[in-house]
C-alpha atoms as a PDB file:
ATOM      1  CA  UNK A   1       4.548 -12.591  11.542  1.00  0.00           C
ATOM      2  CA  UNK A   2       4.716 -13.239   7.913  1.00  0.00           C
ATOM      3  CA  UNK A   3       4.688 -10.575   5.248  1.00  0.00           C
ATOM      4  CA  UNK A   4       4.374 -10.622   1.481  1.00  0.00           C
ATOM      5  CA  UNK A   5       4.613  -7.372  -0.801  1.00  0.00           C
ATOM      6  CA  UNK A   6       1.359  -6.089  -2.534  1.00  0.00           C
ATOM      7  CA  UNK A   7       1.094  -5.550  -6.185  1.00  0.00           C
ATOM      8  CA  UNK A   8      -1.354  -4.216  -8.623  1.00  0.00           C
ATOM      9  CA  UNK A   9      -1.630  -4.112 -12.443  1.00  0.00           C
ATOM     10  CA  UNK A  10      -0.268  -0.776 -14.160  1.00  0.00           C
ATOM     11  CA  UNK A  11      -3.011   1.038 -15.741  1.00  0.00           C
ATOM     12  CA  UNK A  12      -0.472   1.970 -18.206  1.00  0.00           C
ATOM     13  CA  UNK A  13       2.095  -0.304 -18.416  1.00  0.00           C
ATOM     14  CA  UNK A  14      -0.329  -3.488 -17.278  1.00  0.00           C
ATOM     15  CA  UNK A  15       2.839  -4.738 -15.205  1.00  0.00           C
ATOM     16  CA  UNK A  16       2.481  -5.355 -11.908  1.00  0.00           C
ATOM     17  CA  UNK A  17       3.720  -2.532  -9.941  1.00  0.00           C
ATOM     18  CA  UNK A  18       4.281  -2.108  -6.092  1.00  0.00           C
ATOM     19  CA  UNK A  19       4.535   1.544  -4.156  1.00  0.00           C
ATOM     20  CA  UNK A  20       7.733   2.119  -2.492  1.00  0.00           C
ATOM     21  CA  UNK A  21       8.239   4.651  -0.133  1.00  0.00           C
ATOM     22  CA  UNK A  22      11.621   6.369  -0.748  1.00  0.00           C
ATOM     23  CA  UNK A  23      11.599   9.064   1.586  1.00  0.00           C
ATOM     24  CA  UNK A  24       9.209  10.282   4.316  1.00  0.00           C
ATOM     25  CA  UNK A  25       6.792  12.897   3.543  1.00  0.00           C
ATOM     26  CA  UNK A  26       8.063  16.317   4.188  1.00  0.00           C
ATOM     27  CA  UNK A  27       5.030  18.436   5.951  1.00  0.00           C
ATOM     28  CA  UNK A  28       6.254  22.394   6.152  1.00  0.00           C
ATOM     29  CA  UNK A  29       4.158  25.247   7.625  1.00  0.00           C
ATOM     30  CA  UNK A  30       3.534  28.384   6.576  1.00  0.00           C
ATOM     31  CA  UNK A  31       1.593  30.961   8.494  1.00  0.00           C
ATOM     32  CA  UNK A  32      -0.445  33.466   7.782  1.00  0.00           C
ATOM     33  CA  UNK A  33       1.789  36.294   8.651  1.00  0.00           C
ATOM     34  CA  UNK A  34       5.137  34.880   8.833  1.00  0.00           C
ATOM     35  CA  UNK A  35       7.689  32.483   7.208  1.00  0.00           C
ATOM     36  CA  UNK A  36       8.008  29.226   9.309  1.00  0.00           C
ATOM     37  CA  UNK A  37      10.882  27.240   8.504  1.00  0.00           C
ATOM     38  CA  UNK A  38       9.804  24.191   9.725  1.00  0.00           C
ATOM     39  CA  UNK A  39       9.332  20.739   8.096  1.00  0.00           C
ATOM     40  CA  UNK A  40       8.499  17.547   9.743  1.00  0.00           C
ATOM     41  CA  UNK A  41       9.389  14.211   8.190  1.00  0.00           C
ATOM     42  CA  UNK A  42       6.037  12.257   8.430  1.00  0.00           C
ATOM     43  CA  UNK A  43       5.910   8.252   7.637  1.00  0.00           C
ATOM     44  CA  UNK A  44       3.347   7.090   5.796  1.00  0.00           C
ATOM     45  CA  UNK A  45       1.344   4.289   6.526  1.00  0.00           C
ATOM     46  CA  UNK A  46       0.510   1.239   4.811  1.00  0.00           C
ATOM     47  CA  UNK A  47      -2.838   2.025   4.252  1.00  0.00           C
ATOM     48  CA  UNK A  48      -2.302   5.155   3.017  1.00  0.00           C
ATOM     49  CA  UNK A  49       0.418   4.329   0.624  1.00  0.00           C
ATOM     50  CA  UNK A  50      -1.768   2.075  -1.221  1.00  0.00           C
ATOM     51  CA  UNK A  51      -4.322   5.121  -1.463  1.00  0.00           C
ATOM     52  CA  UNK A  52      -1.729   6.776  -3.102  1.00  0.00           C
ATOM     53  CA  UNK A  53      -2.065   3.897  -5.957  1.00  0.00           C
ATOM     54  CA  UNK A  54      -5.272   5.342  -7.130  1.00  0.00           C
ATOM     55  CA  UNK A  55      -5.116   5.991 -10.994  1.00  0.00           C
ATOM     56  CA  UNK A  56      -1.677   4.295 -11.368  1.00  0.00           C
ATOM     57  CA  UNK A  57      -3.435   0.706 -10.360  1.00  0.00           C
ATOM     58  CA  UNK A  58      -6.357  -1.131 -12.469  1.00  0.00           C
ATOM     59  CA  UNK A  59      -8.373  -1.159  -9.339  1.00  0.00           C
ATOM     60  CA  UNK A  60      -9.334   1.279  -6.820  1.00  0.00           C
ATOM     61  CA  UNK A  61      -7.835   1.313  -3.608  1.00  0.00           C
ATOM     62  CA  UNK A  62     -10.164   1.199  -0.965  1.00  0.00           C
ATOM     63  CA  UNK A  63     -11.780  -1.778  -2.810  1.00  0.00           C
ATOM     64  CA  UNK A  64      -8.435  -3.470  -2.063  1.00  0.00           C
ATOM     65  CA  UNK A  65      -7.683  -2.399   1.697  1.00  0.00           C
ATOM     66  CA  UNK A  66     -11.382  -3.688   2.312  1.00  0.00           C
ATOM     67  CA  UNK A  67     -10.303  -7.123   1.475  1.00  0.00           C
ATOM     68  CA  UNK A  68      -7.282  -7.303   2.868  1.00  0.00           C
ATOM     69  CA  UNK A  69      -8.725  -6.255   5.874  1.00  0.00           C
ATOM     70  CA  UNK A  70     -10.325  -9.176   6.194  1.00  0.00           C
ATOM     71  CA  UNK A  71      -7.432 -11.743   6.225  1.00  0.00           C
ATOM     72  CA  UNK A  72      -3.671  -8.775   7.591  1.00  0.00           C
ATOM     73  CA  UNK A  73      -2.592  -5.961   7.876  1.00  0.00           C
ATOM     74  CA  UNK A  74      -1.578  -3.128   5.667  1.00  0.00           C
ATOM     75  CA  UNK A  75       1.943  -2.100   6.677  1.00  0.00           C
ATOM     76  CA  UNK A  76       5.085  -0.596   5.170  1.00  0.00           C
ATOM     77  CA  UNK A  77       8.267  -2.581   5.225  1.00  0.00           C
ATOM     78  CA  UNK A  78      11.578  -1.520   6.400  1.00  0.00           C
ATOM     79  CA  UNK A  79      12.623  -0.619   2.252  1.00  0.00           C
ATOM     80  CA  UNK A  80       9.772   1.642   2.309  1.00  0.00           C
ATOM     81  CA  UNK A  81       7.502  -1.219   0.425  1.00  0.00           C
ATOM     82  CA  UNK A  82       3.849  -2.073   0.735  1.00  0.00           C
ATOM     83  CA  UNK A  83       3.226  -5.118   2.279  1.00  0.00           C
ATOM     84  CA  UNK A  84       0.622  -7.044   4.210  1.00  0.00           C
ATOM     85  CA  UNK A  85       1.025  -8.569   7.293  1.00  0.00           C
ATOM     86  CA  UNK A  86      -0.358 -11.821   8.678  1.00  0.00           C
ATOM     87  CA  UNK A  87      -0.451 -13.493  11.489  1.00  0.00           C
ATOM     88  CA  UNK A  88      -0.447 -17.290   9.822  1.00  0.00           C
ATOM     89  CA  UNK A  89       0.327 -18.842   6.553  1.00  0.00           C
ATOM     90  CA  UNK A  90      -3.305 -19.658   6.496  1.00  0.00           C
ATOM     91  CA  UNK A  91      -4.630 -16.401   6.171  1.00  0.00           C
ATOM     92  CA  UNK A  92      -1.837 -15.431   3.495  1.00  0.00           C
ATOM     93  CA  UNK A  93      -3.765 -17.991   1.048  1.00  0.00           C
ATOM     94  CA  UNK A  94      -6.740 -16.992   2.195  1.00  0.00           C
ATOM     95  CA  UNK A  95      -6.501 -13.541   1.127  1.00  0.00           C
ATOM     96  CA  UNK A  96      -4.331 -14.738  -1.771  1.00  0.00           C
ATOM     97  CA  UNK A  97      -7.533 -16.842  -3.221  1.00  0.00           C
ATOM     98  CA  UNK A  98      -9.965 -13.825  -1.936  1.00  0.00           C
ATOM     99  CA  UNK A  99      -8.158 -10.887  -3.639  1.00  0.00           C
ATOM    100  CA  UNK A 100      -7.962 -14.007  -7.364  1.00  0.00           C
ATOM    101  CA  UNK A 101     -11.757 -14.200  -6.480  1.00  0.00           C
ATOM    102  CA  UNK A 102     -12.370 -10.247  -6.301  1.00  0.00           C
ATOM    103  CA  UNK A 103      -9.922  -8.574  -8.894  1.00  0.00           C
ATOM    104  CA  UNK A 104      -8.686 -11.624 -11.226  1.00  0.00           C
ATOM    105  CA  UNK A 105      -4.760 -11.052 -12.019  1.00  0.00           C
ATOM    106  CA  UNK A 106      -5.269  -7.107 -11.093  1.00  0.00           C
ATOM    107  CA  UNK A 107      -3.495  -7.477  -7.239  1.00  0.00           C
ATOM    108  CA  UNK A 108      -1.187  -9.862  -6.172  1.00  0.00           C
ATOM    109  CA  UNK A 109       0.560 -10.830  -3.101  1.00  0.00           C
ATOM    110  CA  UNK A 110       4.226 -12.187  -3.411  1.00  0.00           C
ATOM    111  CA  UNK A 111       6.850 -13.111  -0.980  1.00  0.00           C
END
């Protein structure tokens, strides 16, 4: 397997930028008649951390995971950081040129 990290251009900044997860997401419970002290640590998954780009990238993120799609897999590395997986250094250009050809200099893959 290969992987290379994910970036998109800050809407603000106009850097490229990349999502990191720090921590898991901490899901608690409350009830309707009764305090629950429960919270479950919940991972996030690749595709939904780059959903969690939307407004802070240049391009909307389902328009990205569609691509990508197409050539790996959307997956969250072991430092919490969004990266795609592929199966073949083939594909990894392929969806290099494909996400040049869709959004310009707005995402980029790197290893």
């Amino acid at each position: 397997m290969i992987r290379f990290r994910l970036f998109g251009r800050c809407r603000i900044y106009h850097d490229p930028v990349s999502p990191v997860l720090r921590a898991p997401a901490q899901i608690g419970w409350t009830a309707w008649f009764r305090t629950i002290d429960l919270e479950t640590p919940q991972q996030l998954k690749g595709e939904e951390l780059l959903r969690r780009t939307r407004g802070w990238w240049t391009v909307e993120p389902d328009d990205i995971a569609a691509v990508v799609k197409k050539y790996g897999r959307l997956v969250v590395g072991d430092g919490g950081e969004l990266m795609v997986e592929f199966e073949n250094q083939p594909d990894a250009d392929a969806l290099s040129a494909a996400l040049s050809e869709h959004f310009g200099d707005q995402v980029q893959l790197t290893p």
